[in-house]
Protein backbone atom coordinates (compact mmCIF):
# COMPACT_ATOMS: atom_id res chain seq x y z
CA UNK A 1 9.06 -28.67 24.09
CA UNK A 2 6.38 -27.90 21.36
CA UNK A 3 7.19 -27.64 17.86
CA UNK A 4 6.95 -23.91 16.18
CA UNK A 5 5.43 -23.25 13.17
CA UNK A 6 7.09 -21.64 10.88
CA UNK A 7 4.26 -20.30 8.41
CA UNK A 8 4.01 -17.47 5.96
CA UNK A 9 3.58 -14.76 8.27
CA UNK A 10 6.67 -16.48 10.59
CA UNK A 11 8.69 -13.45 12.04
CA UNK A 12 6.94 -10.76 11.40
CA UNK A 13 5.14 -9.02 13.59
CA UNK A 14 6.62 -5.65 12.96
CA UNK A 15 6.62 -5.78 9.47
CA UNK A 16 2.76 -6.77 8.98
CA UNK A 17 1.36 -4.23 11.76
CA UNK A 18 1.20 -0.12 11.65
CA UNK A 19 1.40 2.13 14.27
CA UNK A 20 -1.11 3.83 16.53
CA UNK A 21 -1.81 7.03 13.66
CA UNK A 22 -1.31 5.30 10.80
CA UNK A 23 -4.36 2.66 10.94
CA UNK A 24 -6.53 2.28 8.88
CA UNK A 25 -6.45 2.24 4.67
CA UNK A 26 -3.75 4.41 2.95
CA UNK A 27 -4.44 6.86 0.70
CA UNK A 28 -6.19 6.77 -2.83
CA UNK A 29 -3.15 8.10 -4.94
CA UNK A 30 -1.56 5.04 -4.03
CA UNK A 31 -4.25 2.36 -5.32
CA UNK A 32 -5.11 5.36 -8.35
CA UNK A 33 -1.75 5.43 -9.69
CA UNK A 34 -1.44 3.23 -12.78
CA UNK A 35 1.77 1.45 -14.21
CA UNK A 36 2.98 0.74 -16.96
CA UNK A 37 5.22 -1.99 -18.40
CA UNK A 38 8.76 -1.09 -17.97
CA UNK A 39 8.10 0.80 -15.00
CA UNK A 40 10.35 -0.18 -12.22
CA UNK A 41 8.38 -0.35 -8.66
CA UNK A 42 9.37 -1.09 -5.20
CA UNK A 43 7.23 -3.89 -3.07
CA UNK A 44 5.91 -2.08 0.03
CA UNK A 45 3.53 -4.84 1.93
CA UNK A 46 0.00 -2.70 3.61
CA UNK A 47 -0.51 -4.86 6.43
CA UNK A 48 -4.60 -3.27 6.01
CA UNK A 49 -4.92 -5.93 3.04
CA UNK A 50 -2.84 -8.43 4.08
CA UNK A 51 -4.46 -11.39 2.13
CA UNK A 52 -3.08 -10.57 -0.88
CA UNK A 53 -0.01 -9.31 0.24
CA UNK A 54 3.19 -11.10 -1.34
CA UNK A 55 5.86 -13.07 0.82
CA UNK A 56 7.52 -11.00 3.47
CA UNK A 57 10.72 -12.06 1.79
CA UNK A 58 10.02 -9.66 -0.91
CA UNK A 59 9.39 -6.02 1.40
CA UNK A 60 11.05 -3.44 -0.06
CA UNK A 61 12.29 -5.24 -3.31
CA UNK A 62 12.50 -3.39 -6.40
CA UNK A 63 10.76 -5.14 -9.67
CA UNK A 64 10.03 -4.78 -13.05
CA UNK A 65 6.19 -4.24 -14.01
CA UNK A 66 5.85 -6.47 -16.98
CA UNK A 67 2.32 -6.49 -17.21
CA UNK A 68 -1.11 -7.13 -15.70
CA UNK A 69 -3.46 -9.80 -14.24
CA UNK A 70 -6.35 -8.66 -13.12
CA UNK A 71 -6.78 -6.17 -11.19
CA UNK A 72 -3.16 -7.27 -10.37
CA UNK A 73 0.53 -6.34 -11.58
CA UNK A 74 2.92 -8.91 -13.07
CA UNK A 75 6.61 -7.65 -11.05
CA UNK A 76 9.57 -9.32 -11.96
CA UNK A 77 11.91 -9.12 -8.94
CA UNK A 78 15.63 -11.02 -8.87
CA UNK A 79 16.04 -12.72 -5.47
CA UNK A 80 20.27 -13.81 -5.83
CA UNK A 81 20.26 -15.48 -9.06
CA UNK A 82 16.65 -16.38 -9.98
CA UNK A 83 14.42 -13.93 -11.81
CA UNK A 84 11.00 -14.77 -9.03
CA UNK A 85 6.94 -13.53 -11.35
CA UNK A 86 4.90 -12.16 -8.49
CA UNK A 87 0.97 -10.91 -8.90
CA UNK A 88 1.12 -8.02 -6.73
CA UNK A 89 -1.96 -5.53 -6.26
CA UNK A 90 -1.52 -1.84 -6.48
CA UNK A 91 -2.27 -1.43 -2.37
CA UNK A 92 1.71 -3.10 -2.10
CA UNK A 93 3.38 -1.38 -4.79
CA UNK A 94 5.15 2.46 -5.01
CA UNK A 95 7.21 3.53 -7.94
CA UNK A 96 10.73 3.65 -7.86
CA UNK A 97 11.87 6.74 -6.91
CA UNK A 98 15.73 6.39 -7.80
């Protein structure tokens, strides 16, 4: 029996695809919308850009903006006990509604 990978897009074939109508880039409010630090954001991964796209581990996680790299935005998101510093683009980010 052959040995399966396991590598960083392992599992997730729903997660990192879209459906029939909604292919294709998303819209511009979502890349236009700027944060700020202290804003509190939820990770949403756009399977259109999916080489920067963080870990799958991290869909639907809500972090704290704490600043910017780039083009980029510095999230801090707790995953159990740790405290993890991802660089996330604006295509996988949406603010916290909550």
């Amino acid at each position: 029996m052959p040995k399966r990978t396991h590598g960083y897009r392992y599992k997730s074939r729903k997660l990192l695809s879209k459906g029939p109508r909604e292919r294709g880039p998303g819209g511009l409010s979502r890349l236009m919308y700027e944060y700020k630090e202290g804003d509190r954001v939820v990770i949403d991964i756009d399977p259109t850009y999916i080489t920067n796209a963080p870990h799958r581990r991290y869909q639907g996680r809500v972090g704290l903006v704490v600043g910017r790299q780039g083009a980029a935005y510095i999230v801090l998101v707790e995953v159990g006990s740790k405290v993890k510093k991802l660089v996330v683009p604006p295509e996988h980010l949406v603010p916290f509604r909550g």
